[in-house]
C-alpha atoms as a PDB file:
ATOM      1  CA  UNK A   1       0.000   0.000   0.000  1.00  0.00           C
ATOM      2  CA  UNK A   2       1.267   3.368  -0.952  1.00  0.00           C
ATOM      3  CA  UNK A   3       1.583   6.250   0.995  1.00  0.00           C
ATOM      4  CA  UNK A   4      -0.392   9.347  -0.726  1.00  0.00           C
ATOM      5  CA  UNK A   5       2.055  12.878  -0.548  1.00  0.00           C
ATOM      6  CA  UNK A   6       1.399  14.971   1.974  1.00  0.00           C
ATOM      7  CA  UNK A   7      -0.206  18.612   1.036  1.00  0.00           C
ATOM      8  CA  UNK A   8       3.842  19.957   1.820  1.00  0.00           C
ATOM      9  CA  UNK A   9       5.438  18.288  -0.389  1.00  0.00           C
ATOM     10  CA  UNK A  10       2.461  18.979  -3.636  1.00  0.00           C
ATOM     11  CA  UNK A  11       2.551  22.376  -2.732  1.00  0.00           C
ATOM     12  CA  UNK A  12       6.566  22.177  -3.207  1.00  0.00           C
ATOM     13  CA  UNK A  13       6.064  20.187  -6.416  1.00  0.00           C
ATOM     14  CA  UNK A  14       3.840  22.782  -7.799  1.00  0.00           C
ATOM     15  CA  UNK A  15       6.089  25.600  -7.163  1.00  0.00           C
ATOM     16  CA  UNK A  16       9.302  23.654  -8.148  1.00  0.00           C
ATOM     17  CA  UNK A  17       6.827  22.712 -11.727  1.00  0.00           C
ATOM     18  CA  UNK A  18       5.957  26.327 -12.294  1.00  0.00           C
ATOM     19  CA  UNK A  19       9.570  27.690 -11.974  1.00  0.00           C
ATOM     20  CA  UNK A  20      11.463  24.827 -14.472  1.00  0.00           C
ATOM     21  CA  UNK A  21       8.747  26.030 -17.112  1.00  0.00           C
ATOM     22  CA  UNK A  22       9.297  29.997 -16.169  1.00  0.00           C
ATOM     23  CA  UNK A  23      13.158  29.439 -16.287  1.00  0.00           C
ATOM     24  CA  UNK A  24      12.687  26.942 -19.659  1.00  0.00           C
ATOM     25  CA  UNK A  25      10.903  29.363 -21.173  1.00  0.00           C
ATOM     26  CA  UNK A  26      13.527  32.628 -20.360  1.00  0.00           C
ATOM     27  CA  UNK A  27      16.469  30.057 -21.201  1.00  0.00           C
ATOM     28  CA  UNK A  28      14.292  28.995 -24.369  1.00  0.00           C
ATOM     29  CA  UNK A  29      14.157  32.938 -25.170  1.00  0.00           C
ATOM     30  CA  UNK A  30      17.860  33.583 -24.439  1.00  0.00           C
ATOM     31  CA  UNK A  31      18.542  30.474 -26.607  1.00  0.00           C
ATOM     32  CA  UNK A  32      16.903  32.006 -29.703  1.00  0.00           C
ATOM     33  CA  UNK A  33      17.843  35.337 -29.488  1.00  0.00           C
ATOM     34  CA  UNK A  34      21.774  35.568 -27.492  1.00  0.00           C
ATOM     35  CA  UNK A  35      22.825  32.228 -28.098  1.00  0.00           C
ATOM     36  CA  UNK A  36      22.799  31.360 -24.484  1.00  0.00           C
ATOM     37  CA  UNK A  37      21.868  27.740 -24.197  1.00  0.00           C
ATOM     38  CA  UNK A  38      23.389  26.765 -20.572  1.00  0.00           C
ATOM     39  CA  UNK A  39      19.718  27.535 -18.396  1.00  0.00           C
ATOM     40  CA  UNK A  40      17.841  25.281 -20.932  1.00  0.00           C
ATOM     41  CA  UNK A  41      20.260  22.606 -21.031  1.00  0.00           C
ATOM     42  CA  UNK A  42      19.810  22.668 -17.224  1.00  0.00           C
ATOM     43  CA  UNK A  43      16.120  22.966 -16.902  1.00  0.00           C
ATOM     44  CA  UNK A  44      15.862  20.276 -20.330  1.00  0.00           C
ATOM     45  CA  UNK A  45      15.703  17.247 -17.929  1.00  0.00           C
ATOM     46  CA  UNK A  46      13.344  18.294 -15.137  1.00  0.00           C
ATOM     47  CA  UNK A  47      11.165  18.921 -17.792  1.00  0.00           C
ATOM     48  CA  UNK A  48      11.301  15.962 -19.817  1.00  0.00           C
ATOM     49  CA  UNK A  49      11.060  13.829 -16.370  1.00  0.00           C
ATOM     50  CA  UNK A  50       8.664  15.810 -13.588  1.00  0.00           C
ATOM     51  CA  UNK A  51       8.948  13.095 -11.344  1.00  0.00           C
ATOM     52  CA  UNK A  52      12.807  14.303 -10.565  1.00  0.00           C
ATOM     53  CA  UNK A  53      11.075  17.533  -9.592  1.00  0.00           C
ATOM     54  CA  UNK A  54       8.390  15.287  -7.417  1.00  0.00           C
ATOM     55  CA  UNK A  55      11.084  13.175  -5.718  1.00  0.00           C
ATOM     56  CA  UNK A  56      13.154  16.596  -5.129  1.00  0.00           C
ATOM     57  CA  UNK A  57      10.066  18.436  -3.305  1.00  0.00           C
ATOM     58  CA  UNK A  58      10.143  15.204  -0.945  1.00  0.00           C
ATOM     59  CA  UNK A  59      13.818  15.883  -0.155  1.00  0.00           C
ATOM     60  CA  UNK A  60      12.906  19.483   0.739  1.00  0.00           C
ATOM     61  CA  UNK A  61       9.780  18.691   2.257  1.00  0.00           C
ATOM     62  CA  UNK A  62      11.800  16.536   4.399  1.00  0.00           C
ATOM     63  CA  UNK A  63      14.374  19.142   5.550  1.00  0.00           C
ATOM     64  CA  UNK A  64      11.908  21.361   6.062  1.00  0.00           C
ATOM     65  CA  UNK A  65      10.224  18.867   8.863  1.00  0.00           C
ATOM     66  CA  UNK A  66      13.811  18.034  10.037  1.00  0.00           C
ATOM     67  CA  UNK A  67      14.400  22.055  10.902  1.00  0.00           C
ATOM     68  CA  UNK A  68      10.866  22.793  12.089  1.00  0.00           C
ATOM     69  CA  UNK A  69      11.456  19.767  14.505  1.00  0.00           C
ATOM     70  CA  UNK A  70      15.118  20.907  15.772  1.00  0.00           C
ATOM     71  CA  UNK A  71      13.602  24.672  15.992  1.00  0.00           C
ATOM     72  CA  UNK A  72      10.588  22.542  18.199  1.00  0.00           C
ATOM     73  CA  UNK A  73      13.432  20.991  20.179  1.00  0.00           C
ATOM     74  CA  UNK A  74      15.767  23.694  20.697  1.00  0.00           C
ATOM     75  CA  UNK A  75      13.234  25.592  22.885  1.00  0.00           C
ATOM     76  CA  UNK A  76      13.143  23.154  25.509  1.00  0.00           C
END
């Protein structure tokens, strides 16, 4: 049985999805026009696979509970 994502780590995913397409779409401009191709070769592969994006919002989603836990524990 699978464990559905918490509402954290979607809400990371969506923001991490909307930023590769913003910063695709500026390196897919600066491609065209300046010749510039390193942002899109970066952003290429999150785009072609989202569910590197989905498995990085865990990661942060995770660091984010380990830090809101020490800040928990650090005012005892």
């Amino acid at each position: 049985m699978e464990i559905p994502p918490g509402p954290r780590k979607l809400r990371y995913f969506l923001n991490l999805l909307i930023g590769a397409v913003f910063l695709y779409v500026i390196g897919n401009i600066l491609s065209e026009f300046y010749g510039f191709t390193f942002l899109e070769n970066v952003i290429a592969p999150f785009i072609e696979n989202p569910m590197a994006l989905f498995n990085l919002a865990g990661i942060l989603s995770l660091i984010v509970l380990a830090v809101i836990g020490w800040n928990y524990l650090s005012d005892f």
